[in-house]
N, C-alpha and C. Protein backbone atom coordinates (compact mmCIF):
# COMPACT_ATOMS: atom_id res chain seq x y z
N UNK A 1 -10.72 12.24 5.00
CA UNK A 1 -9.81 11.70 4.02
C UNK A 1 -10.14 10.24 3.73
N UNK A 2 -10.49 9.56 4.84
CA UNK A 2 -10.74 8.25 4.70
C UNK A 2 -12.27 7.64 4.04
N UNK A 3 -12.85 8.78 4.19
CA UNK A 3 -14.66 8.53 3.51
C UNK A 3 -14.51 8.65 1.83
N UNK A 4 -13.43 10.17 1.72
CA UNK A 4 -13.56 10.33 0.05
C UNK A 4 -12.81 9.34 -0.54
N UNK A 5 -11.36 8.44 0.58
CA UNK A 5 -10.79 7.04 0.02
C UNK A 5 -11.74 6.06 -0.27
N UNK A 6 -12.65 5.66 0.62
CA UNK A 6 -13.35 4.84 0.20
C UNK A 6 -14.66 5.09 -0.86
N UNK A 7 -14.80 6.38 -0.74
CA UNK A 7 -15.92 6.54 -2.29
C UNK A 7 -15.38 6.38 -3.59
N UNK A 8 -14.04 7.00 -3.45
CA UNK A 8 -13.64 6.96 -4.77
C UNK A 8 -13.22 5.78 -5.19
N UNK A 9 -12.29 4.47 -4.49
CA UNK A 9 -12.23 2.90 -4.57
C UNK A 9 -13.42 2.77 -4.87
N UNK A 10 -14.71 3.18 -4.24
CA UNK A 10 -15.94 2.15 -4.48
C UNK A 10 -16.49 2.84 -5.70
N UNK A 11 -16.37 3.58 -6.22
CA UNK A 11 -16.98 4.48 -7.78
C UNK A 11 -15.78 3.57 -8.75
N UNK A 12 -14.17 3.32 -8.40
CA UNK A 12 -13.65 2.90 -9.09
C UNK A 12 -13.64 1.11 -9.38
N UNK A 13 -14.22 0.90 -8.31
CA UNK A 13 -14.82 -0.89 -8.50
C UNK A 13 -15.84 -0.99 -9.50
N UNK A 14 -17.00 0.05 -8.79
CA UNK A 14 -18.38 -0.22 -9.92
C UNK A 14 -18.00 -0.40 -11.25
N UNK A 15 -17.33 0.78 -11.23
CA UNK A 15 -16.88 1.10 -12.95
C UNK A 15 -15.85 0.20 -13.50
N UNK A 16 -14.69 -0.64 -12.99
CA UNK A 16 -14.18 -2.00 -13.32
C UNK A 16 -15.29 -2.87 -13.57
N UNK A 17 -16.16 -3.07 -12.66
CA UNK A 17 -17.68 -4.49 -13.22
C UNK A 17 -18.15 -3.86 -14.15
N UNK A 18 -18.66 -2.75 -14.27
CA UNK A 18 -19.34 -2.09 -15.51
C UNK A 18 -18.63 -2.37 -16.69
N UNK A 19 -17.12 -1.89 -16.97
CA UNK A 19 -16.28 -2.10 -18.01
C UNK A 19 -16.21 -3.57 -18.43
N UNK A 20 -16.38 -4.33 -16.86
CA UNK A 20 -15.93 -5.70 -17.37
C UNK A 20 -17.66 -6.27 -17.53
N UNK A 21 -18.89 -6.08 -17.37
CA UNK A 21 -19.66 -6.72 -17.95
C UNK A 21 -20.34 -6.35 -19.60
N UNK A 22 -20.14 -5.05 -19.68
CA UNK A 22 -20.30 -4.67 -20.99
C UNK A 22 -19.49 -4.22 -22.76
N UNK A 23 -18.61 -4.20 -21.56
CA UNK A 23 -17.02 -3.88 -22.90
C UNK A 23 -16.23 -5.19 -22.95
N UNK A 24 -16.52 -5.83 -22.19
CA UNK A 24 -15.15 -6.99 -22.42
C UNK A 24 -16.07 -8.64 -22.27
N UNK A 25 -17.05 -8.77 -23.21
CA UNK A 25 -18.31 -10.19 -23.17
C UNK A 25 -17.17 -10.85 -24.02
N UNK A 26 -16.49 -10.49 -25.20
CA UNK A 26 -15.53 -12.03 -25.79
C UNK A 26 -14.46 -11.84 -25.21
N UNK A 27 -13.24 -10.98 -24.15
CA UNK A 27 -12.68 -11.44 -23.42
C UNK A 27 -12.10 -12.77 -23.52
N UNK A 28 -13.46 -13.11 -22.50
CA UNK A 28 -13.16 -14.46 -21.25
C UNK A 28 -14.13 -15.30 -22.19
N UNK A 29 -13.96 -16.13 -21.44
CA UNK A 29 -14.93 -17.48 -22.00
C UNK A 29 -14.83 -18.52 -21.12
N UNK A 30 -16.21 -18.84 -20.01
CA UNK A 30 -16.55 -19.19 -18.76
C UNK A 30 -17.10 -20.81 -19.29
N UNK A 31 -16.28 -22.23 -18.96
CA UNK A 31 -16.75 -23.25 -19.36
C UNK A 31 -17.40 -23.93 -17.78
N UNK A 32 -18.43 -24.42 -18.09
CA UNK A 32 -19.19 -25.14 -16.75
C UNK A 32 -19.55 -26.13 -17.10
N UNK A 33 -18.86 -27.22 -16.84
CA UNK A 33 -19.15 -28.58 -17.37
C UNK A 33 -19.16 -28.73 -18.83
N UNK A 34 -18.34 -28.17 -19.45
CA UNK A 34 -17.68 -28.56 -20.54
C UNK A 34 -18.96 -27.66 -21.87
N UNK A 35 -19.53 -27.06 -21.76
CA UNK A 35 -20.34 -25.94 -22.63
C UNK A 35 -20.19 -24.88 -21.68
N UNK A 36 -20.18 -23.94 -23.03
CA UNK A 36 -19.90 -22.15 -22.88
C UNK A 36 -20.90 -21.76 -22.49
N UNK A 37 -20.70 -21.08 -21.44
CA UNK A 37 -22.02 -19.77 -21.17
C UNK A 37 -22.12 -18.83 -21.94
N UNK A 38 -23.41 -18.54 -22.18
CA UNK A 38 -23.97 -17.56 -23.55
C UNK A 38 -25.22 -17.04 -22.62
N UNK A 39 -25.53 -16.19 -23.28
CA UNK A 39 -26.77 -15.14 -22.88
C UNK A 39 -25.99 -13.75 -21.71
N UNK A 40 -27.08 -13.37 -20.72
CA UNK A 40 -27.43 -12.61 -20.09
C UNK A 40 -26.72 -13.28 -18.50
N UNK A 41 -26.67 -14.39 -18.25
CA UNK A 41 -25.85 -15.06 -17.09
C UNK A 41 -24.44 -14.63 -17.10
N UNK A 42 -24.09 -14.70 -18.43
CA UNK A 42 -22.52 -14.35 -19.14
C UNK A 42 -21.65 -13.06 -18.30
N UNK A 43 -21.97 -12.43 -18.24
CA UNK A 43 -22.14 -10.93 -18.12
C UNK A 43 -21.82 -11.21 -16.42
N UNK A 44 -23.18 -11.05 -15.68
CA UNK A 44 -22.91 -11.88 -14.71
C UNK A 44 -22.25 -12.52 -13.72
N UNK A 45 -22.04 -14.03 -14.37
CA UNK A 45 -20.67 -14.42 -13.95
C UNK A 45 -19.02 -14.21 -14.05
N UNK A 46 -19.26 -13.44 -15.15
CA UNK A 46 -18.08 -12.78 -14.97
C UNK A 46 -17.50 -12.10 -14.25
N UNK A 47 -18.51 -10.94 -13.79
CA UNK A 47 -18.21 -9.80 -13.30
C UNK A 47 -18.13 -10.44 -11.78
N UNK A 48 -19.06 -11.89 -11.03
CA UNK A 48 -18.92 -12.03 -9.93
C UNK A 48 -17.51 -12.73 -9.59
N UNK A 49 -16.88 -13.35 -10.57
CA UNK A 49 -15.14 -13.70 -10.79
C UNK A 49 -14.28 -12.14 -10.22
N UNK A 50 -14.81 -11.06 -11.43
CA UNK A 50 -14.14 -10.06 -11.22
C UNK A 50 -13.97 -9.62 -9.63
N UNK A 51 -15.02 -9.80 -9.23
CA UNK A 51 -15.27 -9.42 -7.83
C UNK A 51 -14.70 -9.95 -6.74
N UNK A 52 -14.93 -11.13 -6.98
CA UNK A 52 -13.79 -11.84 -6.22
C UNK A 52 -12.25 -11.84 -6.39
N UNK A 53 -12.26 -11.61 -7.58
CA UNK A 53 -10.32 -11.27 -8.03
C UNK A 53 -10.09 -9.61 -7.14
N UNK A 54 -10.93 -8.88 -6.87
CA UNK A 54 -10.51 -7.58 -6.15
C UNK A 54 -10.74 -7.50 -4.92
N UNK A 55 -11.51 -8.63 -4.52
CA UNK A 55 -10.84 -8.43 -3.50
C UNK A 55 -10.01 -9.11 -2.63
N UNK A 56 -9.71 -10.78 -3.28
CA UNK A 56 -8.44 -11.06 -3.33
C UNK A 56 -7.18 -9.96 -3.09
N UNK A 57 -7.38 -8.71 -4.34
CA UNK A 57 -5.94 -7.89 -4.52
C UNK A 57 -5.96 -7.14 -2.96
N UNK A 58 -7.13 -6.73 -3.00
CA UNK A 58 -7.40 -5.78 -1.35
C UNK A 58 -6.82 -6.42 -0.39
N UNK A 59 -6.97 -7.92 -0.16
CA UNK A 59 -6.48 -8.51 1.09
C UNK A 59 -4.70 -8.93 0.75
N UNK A 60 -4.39 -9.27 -0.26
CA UNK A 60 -3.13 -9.02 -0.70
C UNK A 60 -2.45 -7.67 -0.29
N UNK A 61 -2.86 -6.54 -0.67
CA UNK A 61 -2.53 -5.46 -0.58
C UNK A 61 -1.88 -5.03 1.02
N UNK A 62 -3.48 -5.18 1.70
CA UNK A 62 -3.43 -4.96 3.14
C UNK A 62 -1.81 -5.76 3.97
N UNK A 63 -2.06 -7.13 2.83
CA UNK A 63 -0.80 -8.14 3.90
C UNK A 63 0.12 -7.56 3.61
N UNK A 64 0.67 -6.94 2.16
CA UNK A 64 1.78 -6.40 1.85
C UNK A 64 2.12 -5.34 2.56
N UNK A 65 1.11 -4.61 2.80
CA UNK A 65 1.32 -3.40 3.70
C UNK A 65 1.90 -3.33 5.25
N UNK A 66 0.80 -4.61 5.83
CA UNK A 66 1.67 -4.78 6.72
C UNK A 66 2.72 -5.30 6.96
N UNK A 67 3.41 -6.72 5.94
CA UNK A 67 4.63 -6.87 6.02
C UNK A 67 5.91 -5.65 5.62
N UNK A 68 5.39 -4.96 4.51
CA UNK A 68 6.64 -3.89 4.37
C UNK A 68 6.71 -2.55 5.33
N UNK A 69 5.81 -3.05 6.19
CA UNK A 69 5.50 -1.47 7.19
C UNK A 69 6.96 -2.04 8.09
N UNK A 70 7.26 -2.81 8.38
CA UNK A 70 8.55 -3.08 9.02
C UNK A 70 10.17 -3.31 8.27
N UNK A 71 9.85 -3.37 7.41
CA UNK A 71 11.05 -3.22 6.07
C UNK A 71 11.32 -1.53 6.00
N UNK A 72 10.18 -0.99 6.01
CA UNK A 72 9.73 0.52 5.71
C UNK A 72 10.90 0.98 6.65
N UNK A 73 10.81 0.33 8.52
CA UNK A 73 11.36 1.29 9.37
C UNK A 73 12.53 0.96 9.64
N UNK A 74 13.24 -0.21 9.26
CA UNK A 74 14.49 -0.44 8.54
C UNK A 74 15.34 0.18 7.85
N UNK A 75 14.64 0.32 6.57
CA UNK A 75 15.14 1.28 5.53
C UNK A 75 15.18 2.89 6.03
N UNK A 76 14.32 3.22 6.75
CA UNK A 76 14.15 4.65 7.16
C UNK A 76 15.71 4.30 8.47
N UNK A 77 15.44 3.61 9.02
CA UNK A 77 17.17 3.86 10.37
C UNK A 77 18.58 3.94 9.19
N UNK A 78 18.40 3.46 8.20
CA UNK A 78 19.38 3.03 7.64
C UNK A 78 19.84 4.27 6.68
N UNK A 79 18.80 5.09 6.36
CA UNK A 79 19.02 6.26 5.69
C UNK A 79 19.18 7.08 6.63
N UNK A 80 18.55 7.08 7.97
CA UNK A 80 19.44 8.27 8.88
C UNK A 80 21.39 8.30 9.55
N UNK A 81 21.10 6.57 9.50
CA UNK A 81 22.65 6.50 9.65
C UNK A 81 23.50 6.96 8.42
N UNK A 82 22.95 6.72 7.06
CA UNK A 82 23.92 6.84 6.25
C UNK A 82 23.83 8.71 6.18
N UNK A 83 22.83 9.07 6.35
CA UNK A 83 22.56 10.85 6.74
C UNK A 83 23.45 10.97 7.88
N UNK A 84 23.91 10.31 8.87
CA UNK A 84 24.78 10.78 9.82
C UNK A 84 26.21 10.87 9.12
N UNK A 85 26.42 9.78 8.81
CA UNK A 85 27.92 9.35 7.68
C UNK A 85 28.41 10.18 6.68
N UNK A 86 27.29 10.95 6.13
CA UNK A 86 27.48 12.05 5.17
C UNK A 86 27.86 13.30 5.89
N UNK A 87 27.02 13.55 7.11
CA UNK A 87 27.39 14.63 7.89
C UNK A 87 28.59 14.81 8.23
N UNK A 88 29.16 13.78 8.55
CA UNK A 88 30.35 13.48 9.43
C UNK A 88 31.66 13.56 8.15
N UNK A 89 31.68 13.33 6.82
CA UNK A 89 32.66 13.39 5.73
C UNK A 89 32.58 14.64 5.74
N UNK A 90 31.26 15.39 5.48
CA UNK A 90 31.20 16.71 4.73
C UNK A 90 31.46 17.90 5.97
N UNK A 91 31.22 17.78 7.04
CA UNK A 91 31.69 18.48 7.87
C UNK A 91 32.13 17.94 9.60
N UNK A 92 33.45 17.52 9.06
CA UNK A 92 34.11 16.92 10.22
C UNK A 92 33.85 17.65 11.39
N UNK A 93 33.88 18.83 11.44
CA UNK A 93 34.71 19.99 12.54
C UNK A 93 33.03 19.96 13.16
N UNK A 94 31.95 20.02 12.54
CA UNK A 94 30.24 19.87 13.46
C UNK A 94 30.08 18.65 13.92
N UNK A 95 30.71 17.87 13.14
CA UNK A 95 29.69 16.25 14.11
C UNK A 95 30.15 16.01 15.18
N UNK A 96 31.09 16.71 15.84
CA UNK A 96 31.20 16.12 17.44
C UNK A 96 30.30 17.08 17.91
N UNK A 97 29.80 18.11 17.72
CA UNK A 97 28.93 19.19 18.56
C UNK A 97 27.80 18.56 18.45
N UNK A 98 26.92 18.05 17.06
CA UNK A 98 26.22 17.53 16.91
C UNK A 98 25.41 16.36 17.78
N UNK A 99 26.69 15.20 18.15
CA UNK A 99 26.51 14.32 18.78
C UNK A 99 26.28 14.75 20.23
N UNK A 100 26.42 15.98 21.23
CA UNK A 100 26.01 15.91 22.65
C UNK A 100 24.65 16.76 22.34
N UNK A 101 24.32 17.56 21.30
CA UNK A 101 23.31 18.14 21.31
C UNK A 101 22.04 17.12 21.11
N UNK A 102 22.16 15.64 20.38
CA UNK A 102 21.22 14.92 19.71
C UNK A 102 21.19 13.93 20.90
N UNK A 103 21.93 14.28 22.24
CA UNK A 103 21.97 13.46 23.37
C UNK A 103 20.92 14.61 24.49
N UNK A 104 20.72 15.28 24.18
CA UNK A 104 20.75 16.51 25.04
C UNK A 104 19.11 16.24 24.91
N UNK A 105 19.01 16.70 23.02
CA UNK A 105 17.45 16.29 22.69
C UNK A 105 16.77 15.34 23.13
N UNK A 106 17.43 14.25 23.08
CA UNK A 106 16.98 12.94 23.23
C UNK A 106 16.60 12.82 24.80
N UNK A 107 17.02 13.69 25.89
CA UNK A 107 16.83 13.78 27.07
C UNK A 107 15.63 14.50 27.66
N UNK A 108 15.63 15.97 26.99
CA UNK A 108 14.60 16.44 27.39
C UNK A 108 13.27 15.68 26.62
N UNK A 109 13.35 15.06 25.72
CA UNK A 109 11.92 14.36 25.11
C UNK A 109 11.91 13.18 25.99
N UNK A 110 12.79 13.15 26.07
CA UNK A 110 12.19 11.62 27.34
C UNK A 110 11.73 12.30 29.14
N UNK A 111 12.54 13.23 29.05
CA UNK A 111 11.97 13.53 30.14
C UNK A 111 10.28 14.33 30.55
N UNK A 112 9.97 14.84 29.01
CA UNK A 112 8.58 15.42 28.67
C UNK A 112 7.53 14.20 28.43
N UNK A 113 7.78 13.14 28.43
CA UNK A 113 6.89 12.32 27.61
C UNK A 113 6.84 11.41 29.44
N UNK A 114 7.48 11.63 30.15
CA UNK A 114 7.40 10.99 31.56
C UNK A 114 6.14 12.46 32.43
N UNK A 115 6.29 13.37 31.92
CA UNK A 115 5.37 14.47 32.74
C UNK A 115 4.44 14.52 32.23
């Protein structure tokens, strides 16, 4: 899963520089000491900007990922409590059975994960 992730990102990069050195030359307009780059460099430097702007986003990405990977398991406790809260309106007369059985579970998995 992780080989065809990274072929297909890397077929979909090429083809961003490709798009961006041949479809998009008036775009941008690259000043270096105060005159425009023209010719065959053009092209080029662009695309090595582009390159660097992605993977800027990649390392962005990654940080985001790992900062919301803990927001993530937040939000996930917070939807099981409010999943308990619903249980407990919609059928009063189960959630006390509920509660020694989810004590019961919670015992034998701790006691399997010690053997």
């Amino acid at each position: 899963m992780k080989k065809n992730f990274a072929f297909v990102f890397a077929v979909l990069m090429l083809a961003l520089i490709l798009w961006g050195l041949f479809f998009e030359n008036s775009a941008t307009t690259i000043m270096i000491n105060g005159q425009e780059i023209a010719g065959p460099l053009k092209g080029v430097l662009g695309a090595g900007g582009l390159v660097v702007a992605l993977v800027a986003m990649i390392c962005l990405a990654i940080l985001l990922m790992l900062a919301f990977a803990g927001t993530g398991v937040i939000i996930l406790g917070c939807f099981i409590v409010g999943a308990g809260i619903v249980t407990a309106f919609m059928f009063p007369f189960l959630f006390p059975v509920l509660i020694p059985l989810a004590l019961i579970w919670a015992f034998v998995t701790l006691v399997r994960k010690k053997s």
